[in-house]
PDB file of N, CA and C in Angstrom:
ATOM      1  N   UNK A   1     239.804 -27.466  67.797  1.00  0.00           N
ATOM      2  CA  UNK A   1     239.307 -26.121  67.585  1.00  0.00           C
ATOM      3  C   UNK A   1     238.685 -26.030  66.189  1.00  0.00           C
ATOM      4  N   UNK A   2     237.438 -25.773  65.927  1.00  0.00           N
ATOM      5  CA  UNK A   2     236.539 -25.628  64.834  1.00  0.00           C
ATOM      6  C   UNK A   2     237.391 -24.066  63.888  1.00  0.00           C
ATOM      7  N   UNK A   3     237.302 -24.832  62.820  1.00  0.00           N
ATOM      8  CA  UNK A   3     237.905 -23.341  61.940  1.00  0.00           C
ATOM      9  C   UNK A   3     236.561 -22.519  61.250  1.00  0.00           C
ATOM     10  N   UNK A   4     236.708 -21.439  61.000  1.00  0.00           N
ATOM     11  CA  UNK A   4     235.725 -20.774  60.066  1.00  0.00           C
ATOM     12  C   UNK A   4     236.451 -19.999  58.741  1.00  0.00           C
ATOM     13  N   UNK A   5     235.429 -19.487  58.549  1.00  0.00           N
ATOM     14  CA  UNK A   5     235.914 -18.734  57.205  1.00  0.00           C
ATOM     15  C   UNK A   5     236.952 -17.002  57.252  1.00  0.00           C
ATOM     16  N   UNK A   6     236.990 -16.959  58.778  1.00  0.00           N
ATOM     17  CA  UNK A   6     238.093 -15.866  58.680  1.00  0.00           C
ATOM     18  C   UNK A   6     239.046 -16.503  59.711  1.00  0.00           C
ATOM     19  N   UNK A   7     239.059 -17.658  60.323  1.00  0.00           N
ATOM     20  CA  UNK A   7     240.455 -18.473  60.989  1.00  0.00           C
ATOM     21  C   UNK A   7     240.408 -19.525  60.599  1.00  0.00           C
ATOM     22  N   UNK A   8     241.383 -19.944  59.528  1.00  0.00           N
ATOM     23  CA  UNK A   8     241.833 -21.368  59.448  1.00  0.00           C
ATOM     24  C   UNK A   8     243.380 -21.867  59.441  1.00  0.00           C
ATOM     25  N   UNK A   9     243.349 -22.543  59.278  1.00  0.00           N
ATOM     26  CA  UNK A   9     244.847 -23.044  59.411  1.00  0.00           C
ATOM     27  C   UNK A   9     245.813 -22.060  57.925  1.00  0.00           C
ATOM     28  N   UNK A  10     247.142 -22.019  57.894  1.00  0.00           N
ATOM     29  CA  UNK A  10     247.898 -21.113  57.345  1.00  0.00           C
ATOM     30  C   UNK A  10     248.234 -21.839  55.781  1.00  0.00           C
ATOM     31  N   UNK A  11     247.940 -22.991  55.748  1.00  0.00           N
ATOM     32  CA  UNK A  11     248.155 -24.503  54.581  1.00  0.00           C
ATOM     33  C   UNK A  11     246.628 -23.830  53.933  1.00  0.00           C
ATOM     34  N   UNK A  12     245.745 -22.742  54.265  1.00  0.00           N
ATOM     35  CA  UNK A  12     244.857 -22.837  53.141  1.00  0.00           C
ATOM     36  C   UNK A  12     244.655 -21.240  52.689  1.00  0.00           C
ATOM     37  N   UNK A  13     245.617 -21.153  52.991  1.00  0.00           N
ATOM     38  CA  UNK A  13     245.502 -19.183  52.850  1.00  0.00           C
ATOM     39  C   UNK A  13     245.438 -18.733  51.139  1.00  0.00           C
ATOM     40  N   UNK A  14     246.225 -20.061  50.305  1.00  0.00           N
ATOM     41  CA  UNK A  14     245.876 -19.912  49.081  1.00  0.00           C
ATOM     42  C   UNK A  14     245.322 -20.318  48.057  1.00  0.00           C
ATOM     43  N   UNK A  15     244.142 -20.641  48.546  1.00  0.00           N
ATOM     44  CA  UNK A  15     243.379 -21.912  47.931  1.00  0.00           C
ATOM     45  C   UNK A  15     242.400 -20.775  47.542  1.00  0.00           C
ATOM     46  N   UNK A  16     241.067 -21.029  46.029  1.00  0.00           N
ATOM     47  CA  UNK A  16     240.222 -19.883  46.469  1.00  0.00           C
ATOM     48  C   UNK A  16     239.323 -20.430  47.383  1.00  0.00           C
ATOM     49  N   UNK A  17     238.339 -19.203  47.539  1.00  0.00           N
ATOM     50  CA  UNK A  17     237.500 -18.947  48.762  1.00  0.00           C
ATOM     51  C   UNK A  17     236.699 -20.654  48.675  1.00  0.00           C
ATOM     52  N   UNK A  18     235.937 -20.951  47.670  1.00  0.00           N
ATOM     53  CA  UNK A  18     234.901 -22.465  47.377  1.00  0.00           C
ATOM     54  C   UNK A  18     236.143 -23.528  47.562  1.00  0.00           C
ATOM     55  N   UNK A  19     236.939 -23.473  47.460  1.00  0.00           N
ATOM     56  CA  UNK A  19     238.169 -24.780  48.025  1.00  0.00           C
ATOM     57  C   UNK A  19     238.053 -24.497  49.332  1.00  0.00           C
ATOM     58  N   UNK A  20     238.362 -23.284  49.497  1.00  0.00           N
ATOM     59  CA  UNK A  20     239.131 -23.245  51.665  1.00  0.00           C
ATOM     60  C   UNK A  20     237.757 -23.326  52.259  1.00  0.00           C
ATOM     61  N   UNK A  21     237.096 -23.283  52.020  1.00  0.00           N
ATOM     62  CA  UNK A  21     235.714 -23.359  52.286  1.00  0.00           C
ATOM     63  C   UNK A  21     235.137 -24.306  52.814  1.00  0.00           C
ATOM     64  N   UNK A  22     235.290 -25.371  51.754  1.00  0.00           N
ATOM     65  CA  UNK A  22     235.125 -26.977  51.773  1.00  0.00           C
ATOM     66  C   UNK A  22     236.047 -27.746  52.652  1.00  0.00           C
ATOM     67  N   UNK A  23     237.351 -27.063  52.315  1.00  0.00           N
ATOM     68  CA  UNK A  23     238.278 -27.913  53.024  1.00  0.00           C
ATOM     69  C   UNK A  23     238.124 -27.551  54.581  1.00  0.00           C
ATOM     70  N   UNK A  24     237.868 -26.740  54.969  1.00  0.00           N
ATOM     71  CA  UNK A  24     237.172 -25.991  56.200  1.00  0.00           C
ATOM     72  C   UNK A  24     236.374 -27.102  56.584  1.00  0.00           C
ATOM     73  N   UNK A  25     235.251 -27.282  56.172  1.00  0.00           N
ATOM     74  CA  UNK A  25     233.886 -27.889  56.144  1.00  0.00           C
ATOM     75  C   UNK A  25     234.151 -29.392  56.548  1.00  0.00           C
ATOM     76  N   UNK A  26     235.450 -30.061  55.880  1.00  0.00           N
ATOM     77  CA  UNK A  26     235.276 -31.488  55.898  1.00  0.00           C
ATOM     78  C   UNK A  26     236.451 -31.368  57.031  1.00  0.00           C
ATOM     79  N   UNK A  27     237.163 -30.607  57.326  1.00  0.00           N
ATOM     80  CA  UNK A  27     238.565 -30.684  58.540  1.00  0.00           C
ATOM     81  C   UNK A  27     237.759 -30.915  59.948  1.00  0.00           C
ATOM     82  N   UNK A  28     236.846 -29.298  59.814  1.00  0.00           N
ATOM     83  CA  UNK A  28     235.171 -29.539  61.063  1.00  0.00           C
ATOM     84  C   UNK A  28     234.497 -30.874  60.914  1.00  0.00           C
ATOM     85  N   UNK A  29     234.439 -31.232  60.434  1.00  0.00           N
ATOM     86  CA  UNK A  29     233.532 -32.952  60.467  1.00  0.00           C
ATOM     87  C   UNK A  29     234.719 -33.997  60.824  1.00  0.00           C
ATOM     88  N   UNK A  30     235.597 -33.986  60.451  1.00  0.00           N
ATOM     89  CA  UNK A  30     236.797 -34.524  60.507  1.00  0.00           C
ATOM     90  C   UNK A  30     237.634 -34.567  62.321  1.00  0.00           C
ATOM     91  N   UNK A  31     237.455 -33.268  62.812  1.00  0.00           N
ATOM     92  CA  UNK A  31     237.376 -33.075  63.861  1.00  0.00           C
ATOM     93  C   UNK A  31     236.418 -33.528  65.090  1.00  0.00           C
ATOM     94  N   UNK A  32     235.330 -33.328  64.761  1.00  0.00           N
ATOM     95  CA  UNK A  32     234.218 -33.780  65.213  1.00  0.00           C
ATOM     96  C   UNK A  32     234.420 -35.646  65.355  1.00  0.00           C
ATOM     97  N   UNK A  33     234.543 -35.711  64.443  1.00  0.00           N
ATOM     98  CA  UNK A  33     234.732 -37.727  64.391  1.00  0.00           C
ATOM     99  C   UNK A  33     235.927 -37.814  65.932  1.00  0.00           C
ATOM    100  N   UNK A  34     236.618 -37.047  65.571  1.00  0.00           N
ATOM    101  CA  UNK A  34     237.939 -37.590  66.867  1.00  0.00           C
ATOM    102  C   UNK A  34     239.161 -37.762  66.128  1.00  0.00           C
ATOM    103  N   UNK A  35     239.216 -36.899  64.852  1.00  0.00           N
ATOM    104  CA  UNK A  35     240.659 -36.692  64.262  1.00  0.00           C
ATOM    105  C   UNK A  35     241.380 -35.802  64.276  1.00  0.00           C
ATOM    106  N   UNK A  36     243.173 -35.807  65.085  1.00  0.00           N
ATOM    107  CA  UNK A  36     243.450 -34.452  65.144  1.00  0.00           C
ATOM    108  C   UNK A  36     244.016 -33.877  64.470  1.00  0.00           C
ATOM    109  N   UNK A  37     243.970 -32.839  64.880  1.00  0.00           N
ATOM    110  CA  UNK A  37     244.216 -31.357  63.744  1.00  0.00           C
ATOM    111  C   UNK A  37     244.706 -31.480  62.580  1.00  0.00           C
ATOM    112  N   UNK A  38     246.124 -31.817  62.826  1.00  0.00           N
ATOM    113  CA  UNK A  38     247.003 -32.296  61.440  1.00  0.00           C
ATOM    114  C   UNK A  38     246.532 -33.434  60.020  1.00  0.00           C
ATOM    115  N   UNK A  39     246.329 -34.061  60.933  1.00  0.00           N
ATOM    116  CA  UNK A  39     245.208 -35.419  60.539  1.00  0.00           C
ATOM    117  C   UNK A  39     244.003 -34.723  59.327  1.00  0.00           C
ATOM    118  N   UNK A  40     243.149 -33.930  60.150  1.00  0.00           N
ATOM    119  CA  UNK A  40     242.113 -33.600  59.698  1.00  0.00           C
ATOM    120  C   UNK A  40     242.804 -32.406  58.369  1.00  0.00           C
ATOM    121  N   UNK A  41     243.386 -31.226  58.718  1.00  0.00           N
ATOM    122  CA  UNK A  41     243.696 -30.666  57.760  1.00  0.00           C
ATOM    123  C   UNK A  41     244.034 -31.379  56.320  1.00  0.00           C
ATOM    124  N   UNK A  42     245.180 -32.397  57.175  1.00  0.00           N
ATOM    125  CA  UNK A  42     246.045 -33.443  55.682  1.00  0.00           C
ATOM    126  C   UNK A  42     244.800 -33.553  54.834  1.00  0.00           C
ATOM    127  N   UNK A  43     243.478 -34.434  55.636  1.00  0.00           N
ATOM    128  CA  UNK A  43     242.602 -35.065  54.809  1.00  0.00           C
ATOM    129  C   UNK A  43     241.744 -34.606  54.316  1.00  0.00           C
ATOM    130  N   UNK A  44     241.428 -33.175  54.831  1.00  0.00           N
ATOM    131  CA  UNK A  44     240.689 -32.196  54.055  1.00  0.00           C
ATOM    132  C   UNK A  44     240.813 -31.175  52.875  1.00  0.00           C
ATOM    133  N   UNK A  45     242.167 -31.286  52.995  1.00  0.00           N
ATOM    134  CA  UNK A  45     243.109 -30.831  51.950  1.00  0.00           C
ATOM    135  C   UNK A  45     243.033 -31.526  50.433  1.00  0.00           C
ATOM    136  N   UNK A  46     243.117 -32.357  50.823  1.00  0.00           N
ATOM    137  CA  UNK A  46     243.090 -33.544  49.298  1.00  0.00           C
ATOM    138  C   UNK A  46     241.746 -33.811  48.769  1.00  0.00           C
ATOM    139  N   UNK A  47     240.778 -34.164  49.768  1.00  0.00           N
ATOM    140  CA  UNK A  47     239.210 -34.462  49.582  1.00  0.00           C
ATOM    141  C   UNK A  47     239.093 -32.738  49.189  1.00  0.00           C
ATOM    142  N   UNK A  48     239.267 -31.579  49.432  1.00  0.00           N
ATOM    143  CA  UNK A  48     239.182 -29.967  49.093  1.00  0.00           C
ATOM    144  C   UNK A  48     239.397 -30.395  47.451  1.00  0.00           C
ATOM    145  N   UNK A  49     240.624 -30.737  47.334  1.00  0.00           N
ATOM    146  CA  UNK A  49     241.511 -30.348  46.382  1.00  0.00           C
ATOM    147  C   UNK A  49     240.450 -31.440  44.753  1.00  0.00           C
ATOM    148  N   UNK A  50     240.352 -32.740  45.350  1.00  0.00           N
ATOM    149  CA  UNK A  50     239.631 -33.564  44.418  1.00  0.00           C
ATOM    150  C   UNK A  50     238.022 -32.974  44.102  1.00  0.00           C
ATOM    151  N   UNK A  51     237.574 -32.189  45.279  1.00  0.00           N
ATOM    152  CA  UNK A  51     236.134 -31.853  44.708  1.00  0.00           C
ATOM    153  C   UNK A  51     236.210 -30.719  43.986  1.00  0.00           C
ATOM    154  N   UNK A  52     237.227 -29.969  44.318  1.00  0.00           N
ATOM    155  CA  UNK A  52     237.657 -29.023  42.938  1.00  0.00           C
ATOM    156  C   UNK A  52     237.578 -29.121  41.578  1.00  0.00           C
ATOM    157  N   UNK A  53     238.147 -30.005  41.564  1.00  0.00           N
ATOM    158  CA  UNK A  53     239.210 -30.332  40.410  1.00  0.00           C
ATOM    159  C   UNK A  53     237.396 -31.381  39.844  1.00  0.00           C
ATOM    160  N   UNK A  54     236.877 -32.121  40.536  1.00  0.00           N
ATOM    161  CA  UNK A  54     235.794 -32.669  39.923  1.00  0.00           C
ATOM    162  C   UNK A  54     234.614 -31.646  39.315  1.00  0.00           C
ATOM    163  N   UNK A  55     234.574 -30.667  40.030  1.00  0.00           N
ATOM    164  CA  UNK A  55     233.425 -29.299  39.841  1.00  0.00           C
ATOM    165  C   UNK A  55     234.090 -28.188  38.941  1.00  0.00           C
ATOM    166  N   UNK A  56     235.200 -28.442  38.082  1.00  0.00           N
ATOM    167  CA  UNK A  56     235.650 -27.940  37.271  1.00  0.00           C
ATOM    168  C   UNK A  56     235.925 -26.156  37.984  1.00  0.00           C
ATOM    169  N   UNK A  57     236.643 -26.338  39.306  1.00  0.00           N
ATOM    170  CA  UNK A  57     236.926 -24.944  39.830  1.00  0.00           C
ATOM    171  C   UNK A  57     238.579 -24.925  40.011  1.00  0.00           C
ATOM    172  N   UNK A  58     238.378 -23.422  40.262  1.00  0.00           N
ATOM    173  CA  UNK A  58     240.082 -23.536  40.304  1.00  0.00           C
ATOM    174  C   UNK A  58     240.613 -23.696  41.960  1.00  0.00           C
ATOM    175  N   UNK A  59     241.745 -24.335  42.121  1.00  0.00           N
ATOM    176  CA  UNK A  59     242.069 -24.638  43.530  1.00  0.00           C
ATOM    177  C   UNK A  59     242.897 -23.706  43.898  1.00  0.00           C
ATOM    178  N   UNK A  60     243.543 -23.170  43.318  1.00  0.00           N
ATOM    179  CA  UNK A  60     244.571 -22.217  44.089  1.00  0.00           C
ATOM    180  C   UNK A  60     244.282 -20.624  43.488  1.00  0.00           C
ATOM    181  N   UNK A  61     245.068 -19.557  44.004  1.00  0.00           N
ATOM    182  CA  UNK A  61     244.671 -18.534  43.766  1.00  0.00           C
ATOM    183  C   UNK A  61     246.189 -18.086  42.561  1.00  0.00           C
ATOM    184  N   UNK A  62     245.572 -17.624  41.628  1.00  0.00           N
ATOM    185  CA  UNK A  62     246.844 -16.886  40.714  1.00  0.00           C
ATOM    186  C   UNK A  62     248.079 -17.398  41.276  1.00  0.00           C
ATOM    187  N   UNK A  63     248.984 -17.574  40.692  1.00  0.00           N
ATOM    188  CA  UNK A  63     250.653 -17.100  40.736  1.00  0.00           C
ATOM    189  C   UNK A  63     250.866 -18.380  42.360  1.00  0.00           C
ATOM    190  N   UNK A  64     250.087 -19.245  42.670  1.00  0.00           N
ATOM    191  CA  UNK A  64     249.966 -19.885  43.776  1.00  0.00           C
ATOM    192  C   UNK A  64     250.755 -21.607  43.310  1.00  0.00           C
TER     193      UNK A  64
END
């Protein structure tokens, strides 16, 4: 099941919007290849989390 920007999995509810976004973005491609769900979240999560952290943004939201 393809996520968007107002349903995604509950692991990104506190990320900001340009993280959950991405991590969105690469879980859908991730999916698409033939990886499931869990799979894809795990790995979109971290690849989210590193292009953050490389683009000098913040990954989580306040108090998170």
């Amino acid at each position: 099941m393809p996520w968007t920007k107002e349903d995604y999995p509950d692991s990104l509810k506190n990320f900001m919007a340009p993280v959950r976004e991405k991590a969105i973005e690469i879980a859908n491609a991730l999916l698409k290849d033939g990886y499931e769900e869990g799979r894809a979240i795990s790995i979109a999560t971290a690849q989210a989390k590193e292009w953050a952290e490389d683009h000098d943004k913040q990954v989580r939201k306040k108090g998170h």
